[in-house]
N, C-alpha and C. Protein backbone atom coordinates (compact mmCIF):
# COMPACT_ATOMS: atom_id res chain seq x y z
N UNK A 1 6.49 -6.02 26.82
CA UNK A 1 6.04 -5.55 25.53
C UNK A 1 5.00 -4.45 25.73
N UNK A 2 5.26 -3.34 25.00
CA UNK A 2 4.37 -2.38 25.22
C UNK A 2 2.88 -2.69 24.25
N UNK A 3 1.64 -2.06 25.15
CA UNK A 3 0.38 -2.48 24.36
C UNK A 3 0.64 -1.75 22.95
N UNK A 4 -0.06 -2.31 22.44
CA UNK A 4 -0.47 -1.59 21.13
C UNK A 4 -2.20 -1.40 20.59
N UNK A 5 -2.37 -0.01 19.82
CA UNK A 5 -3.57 -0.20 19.62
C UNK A 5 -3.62 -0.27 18.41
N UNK A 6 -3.69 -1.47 17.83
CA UNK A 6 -3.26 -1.75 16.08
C UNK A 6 -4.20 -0.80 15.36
N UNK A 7 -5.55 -0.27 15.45
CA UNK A 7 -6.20 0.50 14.38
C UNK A 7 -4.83 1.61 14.28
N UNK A 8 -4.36 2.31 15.62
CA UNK A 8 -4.11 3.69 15.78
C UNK A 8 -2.32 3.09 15.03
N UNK A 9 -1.85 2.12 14.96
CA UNK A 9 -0.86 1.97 14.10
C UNK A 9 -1.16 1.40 12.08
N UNK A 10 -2.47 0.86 12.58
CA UNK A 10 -2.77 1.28 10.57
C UNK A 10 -2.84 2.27 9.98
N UNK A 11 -3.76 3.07 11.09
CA UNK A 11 -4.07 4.74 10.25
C UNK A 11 -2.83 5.49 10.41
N UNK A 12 -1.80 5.01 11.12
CA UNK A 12 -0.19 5.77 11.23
C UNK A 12 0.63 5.04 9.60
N UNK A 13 0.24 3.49 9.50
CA UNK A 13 0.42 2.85 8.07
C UNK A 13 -0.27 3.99 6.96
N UNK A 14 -1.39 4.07 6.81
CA UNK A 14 -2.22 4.67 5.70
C UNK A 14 -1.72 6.04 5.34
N UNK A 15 -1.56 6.89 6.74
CA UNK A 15 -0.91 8.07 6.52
C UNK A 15 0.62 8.20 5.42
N UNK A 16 1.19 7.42 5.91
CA UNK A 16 2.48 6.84 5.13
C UNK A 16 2.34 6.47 3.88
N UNK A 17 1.42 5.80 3.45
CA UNK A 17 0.51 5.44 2.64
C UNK A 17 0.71 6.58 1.14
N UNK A 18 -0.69 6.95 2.00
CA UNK A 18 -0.70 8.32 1.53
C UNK A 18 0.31 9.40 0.74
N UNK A 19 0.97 9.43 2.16
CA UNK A 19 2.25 10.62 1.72
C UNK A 19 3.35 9.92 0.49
N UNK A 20 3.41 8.52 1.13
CA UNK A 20 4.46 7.86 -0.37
C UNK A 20 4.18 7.55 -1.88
N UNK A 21 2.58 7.59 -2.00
CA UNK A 21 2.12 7.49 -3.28
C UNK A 21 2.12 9.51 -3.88
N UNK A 22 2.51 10.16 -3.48
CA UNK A 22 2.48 11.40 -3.87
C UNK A 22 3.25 11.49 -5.34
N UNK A 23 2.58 12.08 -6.59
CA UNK A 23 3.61 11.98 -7.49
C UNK A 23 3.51 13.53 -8.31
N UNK A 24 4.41 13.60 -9.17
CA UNK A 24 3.93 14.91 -9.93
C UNK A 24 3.35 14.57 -10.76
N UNK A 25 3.12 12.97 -11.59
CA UNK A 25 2.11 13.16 -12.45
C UNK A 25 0.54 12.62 -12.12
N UNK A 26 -0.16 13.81 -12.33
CA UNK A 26 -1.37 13.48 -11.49
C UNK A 26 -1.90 12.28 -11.93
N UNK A 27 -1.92 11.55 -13.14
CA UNK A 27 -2.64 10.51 -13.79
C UNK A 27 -2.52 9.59 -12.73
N UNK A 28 -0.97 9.29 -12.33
CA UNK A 28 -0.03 8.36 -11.35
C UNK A 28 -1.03 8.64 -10.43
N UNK A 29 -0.91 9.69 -9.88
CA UNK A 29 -1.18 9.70 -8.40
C UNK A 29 -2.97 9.38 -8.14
N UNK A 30 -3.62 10.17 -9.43
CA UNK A 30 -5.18 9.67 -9.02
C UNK A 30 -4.91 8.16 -9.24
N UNK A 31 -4.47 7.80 -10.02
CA UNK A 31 -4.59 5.91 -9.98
C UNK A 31 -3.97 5.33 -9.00
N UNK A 32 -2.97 5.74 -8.38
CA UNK A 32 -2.29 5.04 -6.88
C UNK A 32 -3.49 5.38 -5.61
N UNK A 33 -4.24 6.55 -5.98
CA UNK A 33 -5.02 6.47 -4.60
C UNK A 33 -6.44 5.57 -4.97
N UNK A 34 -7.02 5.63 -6.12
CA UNK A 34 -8.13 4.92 -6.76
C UNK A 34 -7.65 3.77 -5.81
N UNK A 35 -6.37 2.39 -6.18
CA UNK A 35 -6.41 1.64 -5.19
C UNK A 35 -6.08 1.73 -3.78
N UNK A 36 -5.88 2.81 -3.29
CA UNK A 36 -5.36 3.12 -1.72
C UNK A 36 -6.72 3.02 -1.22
N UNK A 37 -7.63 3.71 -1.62
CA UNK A 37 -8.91 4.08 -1.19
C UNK A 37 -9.33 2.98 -1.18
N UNK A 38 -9.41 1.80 -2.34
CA UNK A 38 -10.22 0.35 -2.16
C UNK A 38 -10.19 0.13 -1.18
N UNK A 39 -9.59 0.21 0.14
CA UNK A 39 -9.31 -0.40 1.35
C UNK A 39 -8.45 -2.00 1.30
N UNK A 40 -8.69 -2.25 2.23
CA UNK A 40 -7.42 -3.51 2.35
C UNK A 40 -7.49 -3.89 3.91
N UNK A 41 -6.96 -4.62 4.22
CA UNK A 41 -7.12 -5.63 5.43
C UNK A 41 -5.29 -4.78 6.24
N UNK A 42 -4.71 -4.43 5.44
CA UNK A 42 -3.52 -4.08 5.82
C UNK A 42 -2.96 -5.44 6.61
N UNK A 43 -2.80 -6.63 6.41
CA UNK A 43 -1.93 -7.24 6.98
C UNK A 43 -1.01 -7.81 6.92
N UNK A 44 0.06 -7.23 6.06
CA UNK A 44 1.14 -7.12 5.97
C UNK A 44 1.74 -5.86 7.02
N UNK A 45 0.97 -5.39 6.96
CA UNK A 45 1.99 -4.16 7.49
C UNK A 45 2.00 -4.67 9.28
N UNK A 46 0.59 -4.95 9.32
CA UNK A 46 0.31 -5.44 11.06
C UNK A 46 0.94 -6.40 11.39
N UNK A 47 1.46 -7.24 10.05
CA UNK A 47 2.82 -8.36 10.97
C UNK A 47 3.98 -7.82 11.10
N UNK A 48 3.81 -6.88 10.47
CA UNK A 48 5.53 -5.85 10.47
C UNK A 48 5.42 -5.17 11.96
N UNK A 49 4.29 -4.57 12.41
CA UNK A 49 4.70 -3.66 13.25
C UNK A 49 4.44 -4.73 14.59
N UNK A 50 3.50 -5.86 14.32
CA UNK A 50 3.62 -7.02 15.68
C UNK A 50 5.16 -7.65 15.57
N UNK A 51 5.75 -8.09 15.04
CA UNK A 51 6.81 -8.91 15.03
C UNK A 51 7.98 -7.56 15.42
N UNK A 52 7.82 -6.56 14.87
CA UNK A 52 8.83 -5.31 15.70
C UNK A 52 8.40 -5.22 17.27
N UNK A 53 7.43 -6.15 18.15
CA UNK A 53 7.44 -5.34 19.51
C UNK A 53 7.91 -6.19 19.81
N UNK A 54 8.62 -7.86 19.56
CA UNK A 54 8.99 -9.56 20.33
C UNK A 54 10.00 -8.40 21.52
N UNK A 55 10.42 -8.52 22.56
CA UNK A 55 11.48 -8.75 23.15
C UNK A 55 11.95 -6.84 23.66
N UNK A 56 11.02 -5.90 23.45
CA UNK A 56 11.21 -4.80 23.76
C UNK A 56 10.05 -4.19 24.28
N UNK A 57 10.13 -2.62 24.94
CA UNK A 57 9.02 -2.19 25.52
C UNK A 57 8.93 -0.67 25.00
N UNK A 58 9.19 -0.75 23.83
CA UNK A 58 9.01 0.80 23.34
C UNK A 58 8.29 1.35 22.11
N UNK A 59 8.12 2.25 21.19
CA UNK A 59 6.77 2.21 20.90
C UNK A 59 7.15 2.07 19.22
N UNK A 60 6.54 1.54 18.70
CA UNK A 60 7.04 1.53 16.98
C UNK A 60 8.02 2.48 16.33
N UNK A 61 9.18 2.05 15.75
CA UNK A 61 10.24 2.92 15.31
C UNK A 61 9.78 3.41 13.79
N UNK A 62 10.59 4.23 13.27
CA UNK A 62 9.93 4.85 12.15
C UNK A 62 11.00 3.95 11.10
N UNK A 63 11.52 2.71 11.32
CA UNK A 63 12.15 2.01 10.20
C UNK A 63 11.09 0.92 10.16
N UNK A 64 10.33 0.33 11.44
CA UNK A 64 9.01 -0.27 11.15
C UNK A 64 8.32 -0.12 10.47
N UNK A 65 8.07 1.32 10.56
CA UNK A 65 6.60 1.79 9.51
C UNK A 65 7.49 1.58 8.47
N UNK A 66 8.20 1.99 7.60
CA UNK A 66 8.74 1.86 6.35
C UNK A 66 9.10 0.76 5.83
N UNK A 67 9.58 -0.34 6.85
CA UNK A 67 9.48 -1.77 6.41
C UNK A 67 7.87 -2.10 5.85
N UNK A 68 7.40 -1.60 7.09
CA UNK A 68 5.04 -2.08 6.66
C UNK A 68 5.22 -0.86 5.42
N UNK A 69 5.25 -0.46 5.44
CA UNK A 69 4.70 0.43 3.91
C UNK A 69 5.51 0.07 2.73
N UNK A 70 6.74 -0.24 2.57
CA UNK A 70 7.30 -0.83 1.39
C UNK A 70 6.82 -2.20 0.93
N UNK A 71 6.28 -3.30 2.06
CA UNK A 71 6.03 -4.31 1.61
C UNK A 71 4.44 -4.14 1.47
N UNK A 72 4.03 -3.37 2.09
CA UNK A 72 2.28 -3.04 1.30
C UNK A 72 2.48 -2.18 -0.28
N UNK A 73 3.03 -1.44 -0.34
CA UNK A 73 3.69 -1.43 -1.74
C UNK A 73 3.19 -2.21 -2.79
N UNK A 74 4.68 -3.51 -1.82
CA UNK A 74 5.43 -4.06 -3.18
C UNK A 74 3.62 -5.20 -3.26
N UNK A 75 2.42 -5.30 -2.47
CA UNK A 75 1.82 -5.92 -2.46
C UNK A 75 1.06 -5.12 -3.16
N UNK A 76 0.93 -4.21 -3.12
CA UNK A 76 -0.21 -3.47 -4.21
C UNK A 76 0.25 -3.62 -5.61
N UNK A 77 1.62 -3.25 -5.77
CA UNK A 77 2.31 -3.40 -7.53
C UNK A 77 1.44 -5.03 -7.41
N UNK A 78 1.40 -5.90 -6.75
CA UNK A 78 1.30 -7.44 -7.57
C UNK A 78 -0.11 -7.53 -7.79
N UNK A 79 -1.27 -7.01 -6.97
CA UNK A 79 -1.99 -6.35 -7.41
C UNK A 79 -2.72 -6.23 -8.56
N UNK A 80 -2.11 -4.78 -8.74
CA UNK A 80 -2.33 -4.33 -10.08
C UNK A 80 -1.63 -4.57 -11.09
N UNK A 81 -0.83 -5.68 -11.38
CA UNK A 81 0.03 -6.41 -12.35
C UNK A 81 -0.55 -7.64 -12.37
N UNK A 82 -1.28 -8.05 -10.95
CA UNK A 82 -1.97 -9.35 -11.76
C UNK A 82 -3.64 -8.87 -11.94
N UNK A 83 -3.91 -8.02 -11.78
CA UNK A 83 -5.22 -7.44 -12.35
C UNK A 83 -5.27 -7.38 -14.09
N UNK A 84 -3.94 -6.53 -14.30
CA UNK A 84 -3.61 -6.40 -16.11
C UNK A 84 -3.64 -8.30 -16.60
N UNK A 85 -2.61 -8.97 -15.81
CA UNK A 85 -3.08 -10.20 -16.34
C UNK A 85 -4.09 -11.14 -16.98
N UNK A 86 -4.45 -11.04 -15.74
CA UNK A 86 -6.35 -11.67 -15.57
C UNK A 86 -7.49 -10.34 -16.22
N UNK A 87 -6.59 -9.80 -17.32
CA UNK A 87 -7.46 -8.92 -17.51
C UNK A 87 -9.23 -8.40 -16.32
N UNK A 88 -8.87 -8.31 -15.36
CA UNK A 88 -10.03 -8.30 -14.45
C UNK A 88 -10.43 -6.98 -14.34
N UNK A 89 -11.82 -6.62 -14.21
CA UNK A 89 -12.69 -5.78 -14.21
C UNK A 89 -12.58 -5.02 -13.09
N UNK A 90 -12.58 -5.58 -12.27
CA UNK A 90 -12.77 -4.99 -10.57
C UNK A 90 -12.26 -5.53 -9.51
N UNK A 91 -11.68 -4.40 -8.74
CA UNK A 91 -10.49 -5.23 -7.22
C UNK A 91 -11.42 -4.44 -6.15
N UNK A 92 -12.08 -5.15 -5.24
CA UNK A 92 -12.59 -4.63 -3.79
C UNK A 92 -13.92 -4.25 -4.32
N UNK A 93 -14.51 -4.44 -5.75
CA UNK A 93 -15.68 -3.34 -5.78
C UNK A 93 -15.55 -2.99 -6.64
N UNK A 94 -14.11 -2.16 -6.89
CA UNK A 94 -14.20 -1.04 -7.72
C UNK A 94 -13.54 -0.99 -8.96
N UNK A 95 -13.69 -0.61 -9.86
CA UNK A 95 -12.60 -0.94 -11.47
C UNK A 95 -11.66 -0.70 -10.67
N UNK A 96 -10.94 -1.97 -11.46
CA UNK A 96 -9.33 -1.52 -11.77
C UNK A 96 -9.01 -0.74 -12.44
N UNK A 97 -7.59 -0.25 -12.11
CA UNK A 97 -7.13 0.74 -12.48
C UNK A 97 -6.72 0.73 -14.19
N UNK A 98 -6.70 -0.61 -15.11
CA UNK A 98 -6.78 -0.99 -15.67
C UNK A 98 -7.99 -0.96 -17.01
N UNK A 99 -8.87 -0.90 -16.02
CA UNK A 99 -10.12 -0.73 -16.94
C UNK A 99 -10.88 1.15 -16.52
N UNK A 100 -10.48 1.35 -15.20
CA UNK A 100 -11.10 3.09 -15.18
C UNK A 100 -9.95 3.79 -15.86
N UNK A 101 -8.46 3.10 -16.26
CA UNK A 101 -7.73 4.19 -17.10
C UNK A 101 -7.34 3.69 -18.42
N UNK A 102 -6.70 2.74 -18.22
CA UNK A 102 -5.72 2.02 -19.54
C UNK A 102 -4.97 0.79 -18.79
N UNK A 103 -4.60 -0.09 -19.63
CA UNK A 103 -3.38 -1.10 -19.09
C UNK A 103 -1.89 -0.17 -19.27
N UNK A 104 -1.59 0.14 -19.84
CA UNK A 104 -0.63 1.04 -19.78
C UNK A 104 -0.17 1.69 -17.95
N UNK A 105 -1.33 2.73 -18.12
CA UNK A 105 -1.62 3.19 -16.65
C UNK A 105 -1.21 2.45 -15.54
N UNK A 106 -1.74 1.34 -16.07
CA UNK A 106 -2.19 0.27 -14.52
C UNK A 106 -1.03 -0.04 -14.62
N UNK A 107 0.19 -0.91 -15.47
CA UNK A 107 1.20 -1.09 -15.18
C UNK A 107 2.49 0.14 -14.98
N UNK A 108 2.24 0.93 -15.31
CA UNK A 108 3.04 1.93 -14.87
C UNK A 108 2.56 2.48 -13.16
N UNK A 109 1.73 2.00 -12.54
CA UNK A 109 1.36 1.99 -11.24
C UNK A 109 1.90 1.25 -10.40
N UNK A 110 1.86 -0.03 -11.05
CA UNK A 110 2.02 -0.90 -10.68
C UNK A 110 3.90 -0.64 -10.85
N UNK A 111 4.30 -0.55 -11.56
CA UNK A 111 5.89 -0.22 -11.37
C UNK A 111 6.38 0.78 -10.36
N UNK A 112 5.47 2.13 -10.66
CA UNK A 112 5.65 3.18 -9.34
C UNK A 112 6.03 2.73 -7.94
N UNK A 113 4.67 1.88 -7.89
CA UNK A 113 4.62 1.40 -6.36
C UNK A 113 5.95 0.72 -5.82
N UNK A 114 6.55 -0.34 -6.79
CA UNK A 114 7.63 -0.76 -6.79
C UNK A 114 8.98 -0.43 -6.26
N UNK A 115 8.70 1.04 -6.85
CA UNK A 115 9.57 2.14 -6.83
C UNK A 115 10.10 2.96 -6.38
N UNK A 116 8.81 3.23 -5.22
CA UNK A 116 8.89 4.19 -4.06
C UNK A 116 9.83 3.78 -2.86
N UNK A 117 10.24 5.15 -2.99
CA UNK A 117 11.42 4.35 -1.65
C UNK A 117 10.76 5.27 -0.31
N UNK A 118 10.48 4.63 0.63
CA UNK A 118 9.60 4.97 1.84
C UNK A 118 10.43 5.27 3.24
């Protein structure tokens, strides 16, 4: 099994991140990064890219990363869909997207994320 240096495969996650929340409508996109930026533990994605090295010696494939970034995604839509629920004020710190824009907003984010195909 080849080593891995998991920070240097999150910030390869985040980048991805990044580039997949891109939208043309800016409202979307400042509210998809508002929660990108909260930070996160990312570990979903770090069991994606550990459970891709069992039984090989080569270095993360680029259907890995897209498996870890669709299911960090689909973990952010639940997120910010159960934020609108629990009508809640703040995720990590910081307003939800919910209360710094609209519920509207927040669930149409929360669908985006859903949505993105990575």
């Amino acid at each position: 099994m080849a080593k891995l240096n998991m920070n240097n495969e999150i910030k390869k996650v985040e980048q991805r991140l990044e580039k997949a929340i891109k939208s043309k409508d800016s409202v979307l996109e400042q509210a998809s990064l508002h929660l990108l930026s909260s930070g996160g533990k990312r570990v979903r994605p770090a069991f994606v890219i550990l459970s891709s090295q069992f039984g090989k010696d080569e270095q993360t494939s680029e259907q890995t990363y897209q498996v870890a970034v669709a299911l960090e995604l689909i973990h952010m839509a639940t997120l910010v869909h159960d934020d609108v629920i629990d009508k809640s004020d703040k995720r990590r710190g910081k307003l939800t997207i919910s209360k710094k824009w609209d519920q509207t907003t927040a669930i149409l984010t929360g669908n985006f994320f859903i949505g993105i195909r990575t």
